[in-house]
Protein backbone atom coordinates (compact mmCIF):
# COMPACT_ATOMS: atom_id res chain seq x y z
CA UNK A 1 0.00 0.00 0.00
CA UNK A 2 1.17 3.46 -0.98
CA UNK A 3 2.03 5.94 2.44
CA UNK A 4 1.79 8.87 1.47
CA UNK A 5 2.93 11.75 3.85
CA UNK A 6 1.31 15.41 3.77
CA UNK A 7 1.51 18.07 5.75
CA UNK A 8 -1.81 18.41 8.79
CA UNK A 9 -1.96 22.34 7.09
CA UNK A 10 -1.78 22.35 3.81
CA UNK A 11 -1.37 20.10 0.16
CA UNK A 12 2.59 19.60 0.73
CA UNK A 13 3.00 15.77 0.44
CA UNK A 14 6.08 13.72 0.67
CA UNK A 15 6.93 10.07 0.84
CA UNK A 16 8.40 8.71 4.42
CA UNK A 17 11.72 8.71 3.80
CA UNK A 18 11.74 12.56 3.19
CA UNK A 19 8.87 13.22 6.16
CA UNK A 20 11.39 11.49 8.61
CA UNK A 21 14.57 14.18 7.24
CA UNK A 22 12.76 17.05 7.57
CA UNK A 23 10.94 16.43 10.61
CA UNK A 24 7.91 19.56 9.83
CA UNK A 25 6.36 20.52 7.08
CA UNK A 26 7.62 23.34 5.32
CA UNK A 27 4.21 25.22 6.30
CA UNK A 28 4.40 24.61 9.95
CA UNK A 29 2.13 21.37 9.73
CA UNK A 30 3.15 17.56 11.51
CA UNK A 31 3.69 15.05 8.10
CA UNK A 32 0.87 12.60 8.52
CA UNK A 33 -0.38 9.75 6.24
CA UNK A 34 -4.37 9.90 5.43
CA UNK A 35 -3.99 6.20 4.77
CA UNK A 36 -3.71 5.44 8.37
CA UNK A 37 -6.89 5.13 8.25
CA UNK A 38 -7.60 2.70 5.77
CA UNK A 39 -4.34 0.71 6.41
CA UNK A 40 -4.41 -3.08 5.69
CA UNK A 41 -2.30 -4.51 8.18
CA UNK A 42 -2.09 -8.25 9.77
CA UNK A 43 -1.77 -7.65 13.32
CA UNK A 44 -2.53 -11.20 14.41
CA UNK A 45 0.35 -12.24 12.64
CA UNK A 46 2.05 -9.13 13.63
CA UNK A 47 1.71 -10.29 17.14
CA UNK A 48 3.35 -13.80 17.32
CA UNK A 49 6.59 -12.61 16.49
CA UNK A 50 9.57 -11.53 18.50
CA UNK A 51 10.15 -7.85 19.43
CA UNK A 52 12.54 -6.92 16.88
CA UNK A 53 10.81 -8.99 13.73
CA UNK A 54 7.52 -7.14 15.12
CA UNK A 55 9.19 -3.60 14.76
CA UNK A 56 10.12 -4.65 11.62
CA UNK A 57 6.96 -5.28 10.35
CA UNK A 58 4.85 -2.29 11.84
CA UNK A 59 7.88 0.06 10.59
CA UNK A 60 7.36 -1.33 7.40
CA UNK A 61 3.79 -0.81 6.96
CA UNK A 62 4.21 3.16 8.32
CA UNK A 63 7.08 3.88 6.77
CA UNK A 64 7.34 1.94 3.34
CA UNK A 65 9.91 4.08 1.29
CA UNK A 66 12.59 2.42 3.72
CA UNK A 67 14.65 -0.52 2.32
CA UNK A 68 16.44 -3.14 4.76
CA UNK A 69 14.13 -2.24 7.49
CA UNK A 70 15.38 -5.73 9.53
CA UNK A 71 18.95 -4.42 9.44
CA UNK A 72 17.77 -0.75 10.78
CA UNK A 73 15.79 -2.62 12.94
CA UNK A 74 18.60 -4.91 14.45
CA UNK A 75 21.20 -2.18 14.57
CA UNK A 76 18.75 0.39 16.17
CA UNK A 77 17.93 -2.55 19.40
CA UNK A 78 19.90 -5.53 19.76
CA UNK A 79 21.81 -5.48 22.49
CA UNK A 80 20.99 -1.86 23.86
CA UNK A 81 18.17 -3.00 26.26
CA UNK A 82 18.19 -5.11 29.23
CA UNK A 83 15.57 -7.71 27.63
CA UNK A 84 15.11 -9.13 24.62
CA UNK A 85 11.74 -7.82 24.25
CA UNK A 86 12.41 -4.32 25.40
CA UNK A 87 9.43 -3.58 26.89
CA UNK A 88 8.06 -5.75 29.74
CA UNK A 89 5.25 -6.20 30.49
CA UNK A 90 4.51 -7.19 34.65
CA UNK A 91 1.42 -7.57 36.63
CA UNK A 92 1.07 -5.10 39.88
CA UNK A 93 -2.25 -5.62 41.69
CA UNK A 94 -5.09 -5.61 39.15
CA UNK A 95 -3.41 -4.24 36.48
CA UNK A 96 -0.45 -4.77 34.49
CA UNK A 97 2.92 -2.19 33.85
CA UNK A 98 4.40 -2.28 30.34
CA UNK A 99 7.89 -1.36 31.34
CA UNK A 100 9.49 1.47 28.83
CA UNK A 101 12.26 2.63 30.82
CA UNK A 102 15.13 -0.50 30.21
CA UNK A 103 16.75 1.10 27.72
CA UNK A 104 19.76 2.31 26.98
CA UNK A 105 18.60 5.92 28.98
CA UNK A 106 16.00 4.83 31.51
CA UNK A 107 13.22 6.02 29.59
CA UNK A 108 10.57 5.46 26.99
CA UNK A 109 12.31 7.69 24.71
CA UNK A 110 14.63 5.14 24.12
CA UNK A 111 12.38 2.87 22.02
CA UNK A 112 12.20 5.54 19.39
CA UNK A 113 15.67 7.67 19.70
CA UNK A 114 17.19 4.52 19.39
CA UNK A 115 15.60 4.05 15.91
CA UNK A 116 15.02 7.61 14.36
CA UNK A 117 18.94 8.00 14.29
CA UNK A 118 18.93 4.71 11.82
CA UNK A 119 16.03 6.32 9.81
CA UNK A 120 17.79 9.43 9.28
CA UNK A 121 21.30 7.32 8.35
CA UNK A 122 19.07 5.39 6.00
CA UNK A 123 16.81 8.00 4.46
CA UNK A 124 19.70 10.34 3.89
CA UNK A 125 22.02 7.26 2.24
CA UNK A 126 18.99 6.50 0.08
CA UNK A 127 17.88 9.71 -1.18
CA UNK A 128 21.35 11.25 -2.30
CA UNK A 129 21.24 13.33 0.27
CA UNK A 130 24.45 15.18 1.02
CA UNK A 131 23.30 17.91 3.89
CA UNK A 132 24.78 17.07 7.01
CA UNK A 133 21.79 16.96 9.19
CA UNK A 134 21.02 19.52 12.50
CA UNK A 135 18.80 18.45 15.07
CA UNK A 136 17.39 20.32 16.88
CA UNK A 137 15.05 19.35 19.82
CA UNK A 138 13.40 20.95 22.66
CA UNK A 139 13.05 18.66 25.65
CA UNK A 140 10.52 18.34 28.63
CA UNK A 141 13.21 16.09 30.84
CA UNK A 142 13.56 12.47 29.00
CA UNK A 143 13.62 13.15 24.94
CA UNK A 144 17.42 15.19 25.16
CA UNK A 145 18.99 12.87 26.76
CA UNK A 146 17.50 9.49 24.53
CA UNK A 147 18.51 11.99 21.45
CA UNK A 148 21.68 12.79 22.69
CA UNK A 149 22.71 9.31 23.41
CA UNK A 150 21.08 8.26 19.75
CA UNK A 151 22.83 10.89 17.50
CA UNK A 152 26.07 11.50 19.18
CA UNK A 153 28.99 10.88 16.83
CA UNK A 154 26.40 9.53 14.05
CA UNK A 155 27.99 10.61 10.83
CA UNK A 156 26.15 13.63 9.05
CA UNK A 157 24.60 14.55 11.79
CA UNK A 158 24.33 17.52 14.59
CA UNK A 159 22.03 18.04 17.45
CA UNK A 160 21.09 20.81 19.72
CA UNK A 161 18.69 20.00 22.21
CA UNK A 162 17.11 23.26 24.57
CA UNK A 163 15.77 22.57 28.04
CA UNK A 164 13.61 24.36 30.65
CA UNK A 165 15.92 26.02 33.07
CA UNK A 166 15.00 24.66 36.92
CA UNK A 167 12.24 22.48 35.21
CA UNK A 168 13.80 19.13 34.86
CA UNK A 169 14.73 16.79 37.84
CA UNK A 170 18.38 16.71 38.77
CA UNK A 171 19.64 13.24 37.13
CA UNK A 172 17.87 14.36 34.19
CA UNK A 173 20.16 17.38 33.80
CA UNK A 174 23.17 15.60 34.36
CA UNK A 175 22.36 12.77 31.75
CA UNK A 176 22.44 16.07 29.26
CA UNK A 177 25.33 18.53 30.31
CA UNK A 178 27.58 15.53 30.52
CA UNK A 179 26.76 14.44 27.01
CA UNK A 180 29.83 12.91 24.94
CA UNK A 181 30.39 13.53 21.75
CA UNK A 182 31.56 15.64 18.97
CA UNK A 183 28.45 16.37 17.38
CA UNK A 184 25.80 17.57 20.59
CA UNK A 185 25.15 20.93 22.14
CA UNK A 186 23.15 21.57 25.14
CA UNK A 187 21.44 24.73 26.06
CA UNK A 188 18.87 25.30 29.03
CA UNK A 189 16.33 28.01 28.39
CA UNK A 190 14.50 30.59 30.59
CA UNK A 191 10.94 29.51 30.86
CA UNK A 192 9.36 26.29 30.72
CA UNK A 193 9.03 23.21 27.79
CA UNK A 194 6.59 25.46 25.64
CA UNK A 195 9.03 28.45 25.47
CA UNK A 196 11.39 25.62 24.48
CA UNK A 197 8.99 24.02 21.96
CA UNK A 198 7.99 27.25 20.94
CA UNK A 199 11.34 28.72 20.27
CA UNK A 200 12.94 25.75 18.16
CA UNK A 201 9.13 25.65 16.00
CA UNK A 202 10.20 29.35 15.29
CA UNK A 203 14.02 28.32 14.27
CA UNK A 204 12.57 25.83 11.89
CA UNK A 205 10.48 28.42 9.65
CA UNK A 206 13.01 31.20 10.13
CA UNK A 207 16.50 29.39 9.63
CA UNK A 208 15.31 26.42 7.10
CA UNK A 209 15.30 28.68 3.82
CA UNK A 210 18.60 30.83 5.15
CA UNK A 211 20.40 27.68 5.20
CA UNK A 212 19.56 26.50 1.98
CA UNK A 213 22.25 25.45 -0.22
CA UNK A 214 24.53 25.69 2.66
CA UNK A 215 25.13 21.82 3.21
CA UNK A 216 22.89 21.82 6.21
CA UNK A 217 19.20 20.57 6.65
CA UNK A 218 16.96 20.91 9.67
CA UNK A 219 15.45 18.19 11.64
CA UNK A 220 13.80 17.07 14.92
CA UNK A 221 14.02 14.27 17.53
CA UNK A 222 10.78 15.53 18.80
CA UNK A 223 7.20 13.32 18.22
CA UNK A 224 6.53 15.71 16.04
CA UNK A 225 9.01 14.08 13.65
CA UNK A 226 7.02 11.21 12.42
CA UNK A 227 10.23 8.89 12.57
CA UNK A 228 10.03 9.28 16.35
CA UNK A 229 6.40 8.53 16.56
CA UNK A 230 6.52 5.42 14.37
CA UNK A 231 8.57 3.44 16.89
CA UNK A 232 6.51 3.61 19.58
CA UNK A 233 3.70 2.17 18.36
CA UNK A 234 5.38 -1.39 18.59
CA UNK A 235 4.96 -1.62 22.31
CA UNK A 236 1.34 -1.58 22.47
CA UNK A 237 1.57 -4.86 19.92
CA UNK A 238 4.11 -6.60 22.49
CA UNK A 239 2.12 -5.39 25.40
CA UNK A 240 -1.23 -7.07 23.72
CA UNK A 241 0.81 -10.20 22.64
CA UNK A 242 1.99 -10.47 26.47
CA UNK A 243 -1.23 -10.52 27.72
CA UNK A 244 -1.73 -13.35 25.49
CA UNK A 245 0.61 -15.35 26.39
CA UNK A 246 0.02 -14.92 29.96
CA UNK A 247 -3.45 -16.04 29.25
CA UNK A 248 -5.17 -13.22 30.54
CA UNK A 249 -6.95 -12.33 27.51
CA UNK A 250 -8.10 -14.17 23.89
CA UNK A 251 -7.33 -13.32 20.77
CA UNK A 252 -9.38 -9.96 19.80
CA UNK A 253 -10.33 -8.78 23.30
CA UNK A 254 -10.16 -5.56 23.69
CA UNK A 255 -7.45 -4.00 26.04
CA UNK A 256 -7.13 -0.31 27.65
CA UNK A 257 -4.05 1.50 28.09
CA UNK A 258 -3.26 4.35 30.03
CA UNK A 259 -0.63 7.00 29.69
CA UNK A 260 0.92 9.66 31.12
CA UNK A 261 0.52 12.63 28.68
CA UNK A 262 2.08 15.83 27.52
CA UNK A 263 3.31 16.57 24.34
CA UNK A 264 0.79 13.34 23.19
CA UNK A 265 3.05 11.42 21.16
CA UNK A 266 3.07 8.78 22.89
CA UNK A 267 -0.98 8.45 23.33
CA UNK A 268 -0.76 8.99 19.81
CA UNK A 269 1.17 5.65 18.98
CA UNK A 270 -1.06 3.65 20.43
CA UNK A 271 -4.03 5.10 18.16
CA UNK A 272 -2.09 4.23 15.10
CA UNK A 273 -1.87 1.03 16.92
CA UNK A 274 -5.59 0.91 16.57
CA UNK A 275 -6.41 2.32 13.40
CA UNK A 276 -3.38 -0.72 12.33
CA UNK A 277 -5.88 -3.17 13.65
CA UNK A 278 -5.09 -3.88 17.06
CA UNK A 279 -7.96 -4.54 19.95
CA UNK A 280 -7.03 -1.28 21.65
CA UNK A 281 -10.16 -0.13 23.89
CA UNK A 282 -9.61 3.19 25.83
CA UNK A 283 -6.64 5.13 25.63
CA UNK A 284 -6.47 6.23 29.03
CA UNK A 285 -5.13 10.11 28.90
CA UNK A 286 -3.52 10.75 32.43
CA UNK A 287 -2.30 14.50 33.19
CA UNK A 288 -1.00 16.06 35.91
CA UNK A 289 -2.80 19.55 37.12
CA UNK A 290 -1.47 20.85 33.75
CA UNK A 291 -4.37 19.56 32.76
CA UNK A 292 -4.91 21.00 29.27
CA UNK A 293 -5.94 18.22 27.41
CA UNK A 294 -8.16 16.07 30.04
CA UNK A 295 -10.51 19.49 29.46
CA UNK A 296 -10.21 19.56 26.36
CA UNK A 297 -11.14 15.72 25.21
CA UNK A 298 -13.99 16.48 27.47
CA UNK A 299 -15.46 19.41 26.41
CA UNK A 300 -13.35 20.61 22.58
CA UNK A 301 -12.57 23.37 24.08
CA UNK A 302 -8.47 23.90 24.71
CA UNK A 303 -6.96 27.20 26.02
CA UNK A 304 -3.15 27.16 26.99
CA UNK A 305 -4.29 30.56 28.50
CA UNK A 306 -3.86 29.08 31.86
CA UNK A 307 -1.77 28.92 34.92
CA UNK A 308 1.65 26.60 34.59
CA UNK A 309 2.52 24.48 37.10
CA UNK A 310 6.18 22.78 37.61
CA UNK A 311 5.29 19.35 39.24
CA UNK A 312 7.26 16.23 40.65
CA UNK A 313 6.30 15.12 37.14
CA UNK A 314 8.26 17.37 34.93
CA UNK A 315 7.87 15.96 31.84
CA UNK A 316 4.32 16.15 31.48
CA UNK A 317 4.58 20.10 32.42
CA UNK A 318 3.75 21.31 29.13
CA UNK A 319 0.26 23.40 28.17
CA UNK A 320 1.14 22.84 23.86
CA UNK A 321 0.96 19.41 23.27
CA UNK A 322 2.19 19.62 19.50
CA UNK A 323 0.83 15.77 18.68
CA UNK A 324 -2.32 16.70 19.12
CA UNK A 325 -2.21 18.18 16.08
CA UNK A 326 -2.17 15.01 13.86
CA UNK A 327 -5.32 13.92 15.89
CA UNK A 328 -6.87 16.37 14.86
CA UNK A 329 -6.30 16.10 10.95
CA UNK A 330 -7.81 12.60 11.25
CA UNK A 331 -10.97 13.56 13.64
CA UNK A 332 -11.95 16.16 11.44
CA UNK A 333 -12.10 13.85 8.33
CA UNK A 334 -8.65 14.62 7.25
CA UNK A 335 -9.64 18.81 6.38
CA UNK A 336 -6.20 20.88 6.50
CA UNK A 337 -8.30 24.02 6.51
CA UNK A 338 -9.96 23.27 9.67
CA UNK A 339 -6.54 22.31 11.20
CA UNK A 340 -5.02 25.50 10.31
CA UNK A 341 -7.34 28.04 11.48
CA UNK A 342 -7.37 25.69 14.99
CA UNK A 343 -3.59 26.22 14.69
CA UNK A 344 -4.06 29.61 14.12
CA UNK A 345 -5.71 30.40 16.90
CA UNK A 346 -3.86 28.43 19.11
CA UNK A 347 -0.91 30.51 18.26
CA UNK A 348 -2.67 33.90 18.14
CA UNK A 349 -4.96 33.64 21.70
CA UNK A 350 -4.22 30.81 23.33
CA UNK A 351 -7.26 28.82 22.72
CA UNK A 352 -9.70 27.06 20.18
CA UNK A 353 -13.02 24.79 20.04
CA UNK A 354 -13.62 21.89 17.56
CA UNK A 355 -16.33 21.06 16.24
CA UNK A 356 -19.00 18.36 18.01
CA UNK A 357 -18.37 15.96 14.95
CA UNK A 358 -14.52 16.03 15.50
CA UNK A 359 -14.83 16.15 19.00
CA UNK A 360 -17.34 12.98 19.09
CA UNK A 361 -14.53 11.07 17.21
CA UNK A 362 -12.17 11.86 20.03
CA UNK A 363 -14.49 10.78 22.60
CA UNK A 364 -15.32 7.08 21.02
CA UNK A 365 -11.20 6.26 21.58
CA UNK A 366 -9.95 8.51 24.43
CA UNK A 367 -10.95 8.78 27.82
CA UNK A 368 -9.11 11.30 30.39
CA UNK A 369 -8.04 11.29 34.24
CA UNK A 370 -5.48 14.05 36.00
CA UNK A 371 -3.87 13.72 39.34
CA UNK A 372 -3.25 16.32 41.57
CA UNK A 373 0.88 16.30 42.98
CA UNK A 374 -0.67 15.12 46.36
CA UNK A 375 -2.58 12.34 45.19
CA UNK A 376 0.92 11.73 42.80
CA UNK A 377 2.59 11.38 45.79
CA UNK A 378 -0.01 8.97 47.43
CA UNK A 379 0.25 6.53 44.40
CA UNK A 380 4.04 6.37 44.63
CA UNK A 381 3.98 5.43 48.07
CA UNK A 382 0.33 3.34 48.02
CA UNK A 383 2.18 1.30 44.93
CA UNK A 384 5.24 0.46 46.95
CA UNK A 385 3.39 -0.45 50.52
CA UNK A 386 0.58 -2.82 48.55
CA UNK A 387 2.72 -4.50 45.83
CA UNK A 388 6.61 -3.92 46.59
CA UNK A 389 6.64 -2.17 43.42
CA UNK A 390 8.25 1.22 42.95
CA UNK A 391 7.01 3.49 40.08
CA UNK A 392 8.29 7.49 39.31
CA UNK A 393 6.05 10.00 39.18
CA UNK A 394 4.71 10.18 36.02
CA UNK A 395 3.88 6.34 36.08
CA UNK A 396 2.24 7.52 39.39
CA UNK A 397 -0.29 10.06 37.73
CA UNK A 398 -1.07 7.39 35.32
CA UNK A 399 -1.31 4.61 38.27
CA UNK A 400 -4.00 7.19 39.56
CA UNK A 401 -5.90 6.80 36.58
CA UNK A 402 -5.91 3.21 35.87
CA UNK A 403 -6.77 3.11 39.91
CA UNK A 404 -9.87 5.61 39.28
CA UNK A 405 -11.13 3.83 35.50
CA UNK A 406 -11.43 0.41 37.67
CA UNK A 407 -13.26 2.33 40.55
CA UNK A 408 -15.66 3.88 38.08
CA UNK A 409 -16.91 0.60 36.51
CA UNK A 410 -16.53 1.90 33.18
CA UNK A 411 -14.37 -0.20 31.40
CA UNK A 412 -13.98 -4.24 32.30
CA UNK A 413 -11.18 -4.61 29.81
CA UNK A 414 -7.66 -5.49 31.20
CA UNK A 415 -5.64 -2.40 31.95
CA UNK A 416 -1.90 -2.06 31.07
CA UNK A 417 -0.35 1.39 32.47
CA UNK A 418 2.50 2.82 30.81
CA UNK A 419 5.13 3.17 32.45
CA UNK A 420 7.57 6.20 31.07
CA UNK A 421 10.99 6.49 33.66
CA UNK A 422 12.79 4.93 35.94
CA UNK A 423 12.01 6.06 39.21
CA UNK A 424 15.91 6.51 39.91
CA UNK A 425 15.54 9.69 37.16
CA UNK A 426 13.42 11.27 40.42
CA UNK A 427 14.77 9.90 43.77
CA UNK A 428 13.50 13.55 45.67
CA UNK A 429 10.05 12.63 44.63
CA UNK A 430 9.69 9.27 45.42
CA UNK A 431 11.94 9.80 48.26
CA UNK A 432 9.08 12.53 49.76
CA UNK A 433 6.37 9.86 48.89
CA UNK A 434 8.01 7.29 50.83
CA UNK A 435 8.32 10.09 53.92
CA UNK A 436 11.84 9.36 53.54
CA UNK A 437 14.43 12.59 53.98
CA UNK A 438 16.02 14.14 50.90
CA UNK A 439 19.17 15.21 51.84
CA UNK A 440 22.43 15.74 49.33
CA UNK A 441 22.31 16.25 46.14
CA UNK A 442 20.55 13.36 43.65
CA UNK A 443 23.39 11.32 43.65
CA UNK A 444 23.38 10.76 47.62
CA UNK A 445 19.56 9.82 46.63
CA UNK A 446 19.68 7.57 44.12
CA UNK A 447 21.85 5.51 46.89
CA UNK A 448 19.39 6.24 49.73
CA UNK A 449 16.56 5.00 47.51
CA UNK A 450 18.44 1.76 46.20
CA UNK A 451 19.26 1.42 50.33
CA UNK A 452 15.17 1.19 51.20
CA UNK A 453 14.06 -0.55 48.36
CA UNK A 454 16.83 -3.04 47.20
CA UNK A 455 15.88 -1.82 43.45
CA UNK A 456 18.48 -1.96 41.37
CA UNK A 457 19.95 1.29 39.85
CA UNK A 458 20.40 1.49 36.06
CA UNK A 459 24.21 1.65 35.59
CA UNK A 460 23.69 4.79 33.20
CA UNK A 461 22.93 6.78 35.87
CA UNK A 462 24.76 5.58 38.61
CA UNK A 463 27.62 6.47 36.26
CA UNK A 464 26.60 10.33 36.01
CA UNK A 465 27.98 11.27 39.54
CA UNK A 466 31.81 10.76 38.22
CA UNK A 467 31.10 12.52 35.03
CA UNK A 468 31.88 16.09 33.68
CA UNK A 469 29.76 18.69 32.74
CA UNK A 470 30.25 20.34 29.83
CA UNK A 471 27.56 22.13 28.82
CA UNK A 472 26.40 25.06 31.16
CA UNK A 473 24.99 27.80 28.59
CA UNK A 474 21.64 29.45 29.29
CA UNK A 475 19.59 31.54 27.49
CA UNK A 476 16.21 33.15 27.41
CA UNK A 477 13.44 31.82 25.15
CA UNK A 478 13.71 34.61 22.40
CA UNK A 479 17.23 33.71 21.77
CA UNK A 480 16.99 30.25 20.55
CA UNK A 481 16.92 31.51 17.02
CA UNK A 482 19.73 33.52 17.49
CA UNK A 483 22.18 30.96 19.23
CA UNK A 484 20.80 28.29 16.39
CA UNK A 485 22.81 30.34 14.18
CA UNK A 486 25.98 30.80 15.93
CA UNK A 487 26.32 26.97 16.37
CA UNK A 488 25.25 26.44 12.46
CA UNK A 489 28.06 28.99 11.85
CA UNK A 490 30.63 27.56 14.11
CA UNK A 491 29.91 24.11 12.66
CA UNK A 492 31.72 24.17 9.78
C-alpha cells in the first residue's frame, strides 16, 4: 500500500523517507499519512513474532519508502536493552505495567531515539542526500537525553537540544550537560518546555530557507518528527501479545491502556496502533494539574491561556501538546483548513473549540483522568506499601488513573499502564512519597533509595555522579533563534 505523507496544514506531500529528514512541514504542519486510516495490516500475525521482527513489520507498513528495514531494525535494538523484548510487560495488583524505561537511557524515549537516528542514516544514504543533518530538539526532561545518546557521533549529523531552566529533575540534567560527543550541544532556556517548543518551532520556519544550499538541513528528535512517533507504536503490539501469552486475555479482546501525557506522542502511537488493527479499547489520557488536554477531550474546548505548574512530574509540564495536532487532521475527516485556522488560533490567543463531529470522534477512543501532585505522591507510596513495586512519578499520575477507571466501573477490559521512567531519574520525589528525607544532592539519593528498596539502579545513571559537565549555557526563550545560528556557523 502506498504511504503517502502530507503536511496536517496544507497540500505539501512527501513520501516517508523525506517526512522522517525534515521532521515539519515546510508550512508549519506535523507530516501525517491519510492512509492510516484505511491501512491493511495483519496484526494477528504481527503479534506472534519476536520484538525486533515485530518492529520490523509495523515500521514497514508506516514507513514503506525504507529498504532493509530488519537491518535498521537490528542495529537500532539488539543489544541496547536489558531484555530481549524491550518492553516488559509485569502484573502489579489488578493491572499490568508495560515497562518502557530498560533502555539504553531509563526512559521510553529510548524505544524511538534509538531508531530515528537509523532512519535518518538510511533516508539520507537512500535519497542522495548530502546535507549534514542539524537536530534540533526541545526537551521536557527524557527526549534530550534518549537523542543525545542516539545521535552522538552519528555521521552527518548535529544536534542541539534546549531545556527548561529549573524544570527538569536533577539526574535528568546531568544525563544532558555531561553528554559525549563531537556532534551535541546543550542549552537550558528561561521559561518552561513550551518556550522551548515554541522557540525551536520558530528556528525551523526562520533558519530552514537561510540555510539552503549551505550543506545543512533541519530536523527534529521531537514526536513531532514522524520517525520518532513510528517506533513507539510497537509496544502496544508486544504489550497485547503479552497478555496473550500470559493467558489473561483471547485473541481480539479488547485491552485499555493508560498514559501519562504531555506533548501526546506517545498516546498517539497507540491510536495508530488501533487504526493498524489492534484490539485497543480506551486510551487512558492521564495529566498532571497541567491539565490541558483532560478538558479539552472532554469538552473541545483547549486554552493554553492558563496557569503553569512545575510538578514532581516534569515531563508532562507542558500546556502545547504539538501531537495533538495530527489527531486532529484525522478527527476532522482529514480537512487541512480546519486544522489551520485551529492552529491559528492556538498561536494567536491561546485557545480554540472543535467542532461536536470532530470532538465525538475523540471521545469514542480517548478517555481522560489528571492527578493532583498530592494524590501523585499517594500513588508512589500506596504502589510500593501494597505491591513492593516502585514506580516514578509520572507512572504515578497514570497509576491514579488506571486506579480511578477500575473504581468507576466503566471499562472491564484489562488495563496495562505505561510506564515512562525509571524512578531513579526522580529519587527527591519518590523519596518525599516514601516520607523518607532528601538530603544531598541526587546522587546521595539515588543511593538512599536503592538502600530502602533493594531496586536496582540502572548503571547509566549511577555512572553520572563521576562525570563532567560540559555544557552550562543558558539563554532566554527569544534567543533560541539567534544561538541556532551561531552553532550552524561555528559548525563548519
Amino acid at each position: 500500500m502506498i504511504m503517502t505523507y502530507k503536511s496536517t496544514r496544507g497540500n505539501f506531500s512527501t513520501d516517508s523517507r523525506h517526512a522522517v529528514l525534515q521532521g515539519i512541514a515546510p508550512d508549519g504542519g506535523l507530516f501525517t499519512s491519510p492512509e492510516i486510516t484505511d491501512i491493511h495490516f495483519d496484526w494477528k500475525r504481527c503479534i506472534t513474532l519476536p520484538t525486533e521482527q515485530m518492529a520490523t513489520e509495523i515500521l514497514k507498513a508506516l514507513l514503506p519508502d525504507f529498504s532493509e528495514m530488519e537491518k535498521l531494525v537490528e542495529k537500532a535494538y539488539h543489544g541496547k536493552f536489558e531484555p530481549e523484548d524491550l518492553t516488559p510487560l509485569v502484573q502489579v495488583g489488578e493491572n499490568w505495567i508495560l515497562e518502557l524505561f530498560r533502555g539504553p537511557t531509563s526512559a521510553f524515549k529510548d524505544v524511538a531515539l534509538s531508531m530515528l537516528p537509523q532512519l535518518i542514516t538510511a533516508a539520507r544514504k537512500q535519497t542522495g542526500c548530502s546535507d549534514r543533518i542539524v537536530i534540533l530538539t526541545a526537551t521536557s526532561g527524557d527526549t534530550g537525553k534518549a537523542a543525545l545518546e542516539g545521535f552522538h557521533n552519528v555521521e552527518g549529523t548535529q544536534i542541539i537540544v534546549f531545556y527548561p531552566y529549573g524544570g527538569v529533575s536533577e539526574i535528568q540534567k546531568a544525563q544532558m550537560t555531561t553528554q559525549e560527543g563531537e556532534n551535541v550541544k546543550v542549552c537550558a532556556v528561561r521559561g518552561n518546555f513550551d518556550d522551548c517548543q515554541r522557540g525551536v518551532k520558530q528556528a525551523f520556519g526562520e533558519i530552514s530557507k537561510k540555510i539552503q544550499g549551505t550543506g545543512k538541513t533541519l530536523s527534529s528528535a521531537n514526536s513531532i518528527n514522524i520517525g520518532r512517533l513510528a517506533p513507539q507504536v510497537v509496544y502496544y503490539f508486544s504489550a497485547y501479545r503479552d497478555l496473550l501469552k500470559a493467558g489473561r486475555i483471547g485473541m481480539g479482546d479488547k485491552v485499555d491502556y493508560v498514559v501519562p501525557t504531555g506533548n501526546f506522542g506517545d498516546i498517539l502511537a497507540g491510536f495508530y496502533a488501533k487504526l493498524m488493527g489492534l484490539p485497543v479499547g480506551m486510551l487512558i489520557c492521564a495529566a498532571n494539574v497541567n491539565n490541558v488536554l483532560t478538558e479539552f477531550i472532554r469538552t473541545g474546548k483547549y486554552n493554553r491561556n492558563r496557569p503553569f505548574y512545575k510538578t514532581d512530574s516534569p515531563s508532562m509540564d507542558i500546556l502545547v501538546s504539538s501531537n495533538l495536532e495530527r489527531l486532529l487532521y484525522l478527527a476532522c475527516g482529514k480537512n487541512t483548513e480546519k486544522v489551520s485556522k485551529w492552529m491559528q488560533s492556538l498561536s494567536t490567543s491561546g485557545e480554540f473549540e472543535v467542532d461536536s463531529e470532530t470532538l465525538c470522534y475523540i471521545q469514542r477512543s480517548f478517555g481522560t483522568w489528571y492527578c493532583t501532585q498530592e494524590e501523585t505522591t499517594e500513588e508512589i507510596r500506596d504502589c510500593w506499601e501494597k505491591n513492593h513495586y516502585l514506580i516514578d512519578p509520572h507512572t504515578a499520575v497514570a497509576w491514579h488513573a488506571a486506579r480511578r477507571l477500575r473504581e468507576s466501573g466503566k471499562s472491564s477490559n484489562p488495563t496495562v499502564v505505561l510506564s515512562t521512567a525509571s524512578p531513579y531519574k526522580f529519587p527527591q520525589a519518590v523519596l518525599k512519597a516514601l516520607g523518607t528525607q532528601t538530603d544531598g544532592n541526587g546522587f546521595k539519593m539515588i543511593r538512599t533509595l536503592h538502600s530502602i528498596t533493594g531496586i536496582p539502579v540502572p548503571s547509566n545513571l549511577s555512572a553520572l555522579e563521576n562525570k563532567q559537565e560540559k555544557f552550562t549555557d543558558v539563554i532566554n526563550a527569544d534567543e533560541i533563534v539567534s544561538y541556532v545560528l551561531k552553532e550552524l556557523e561555528q559548525w563548519k
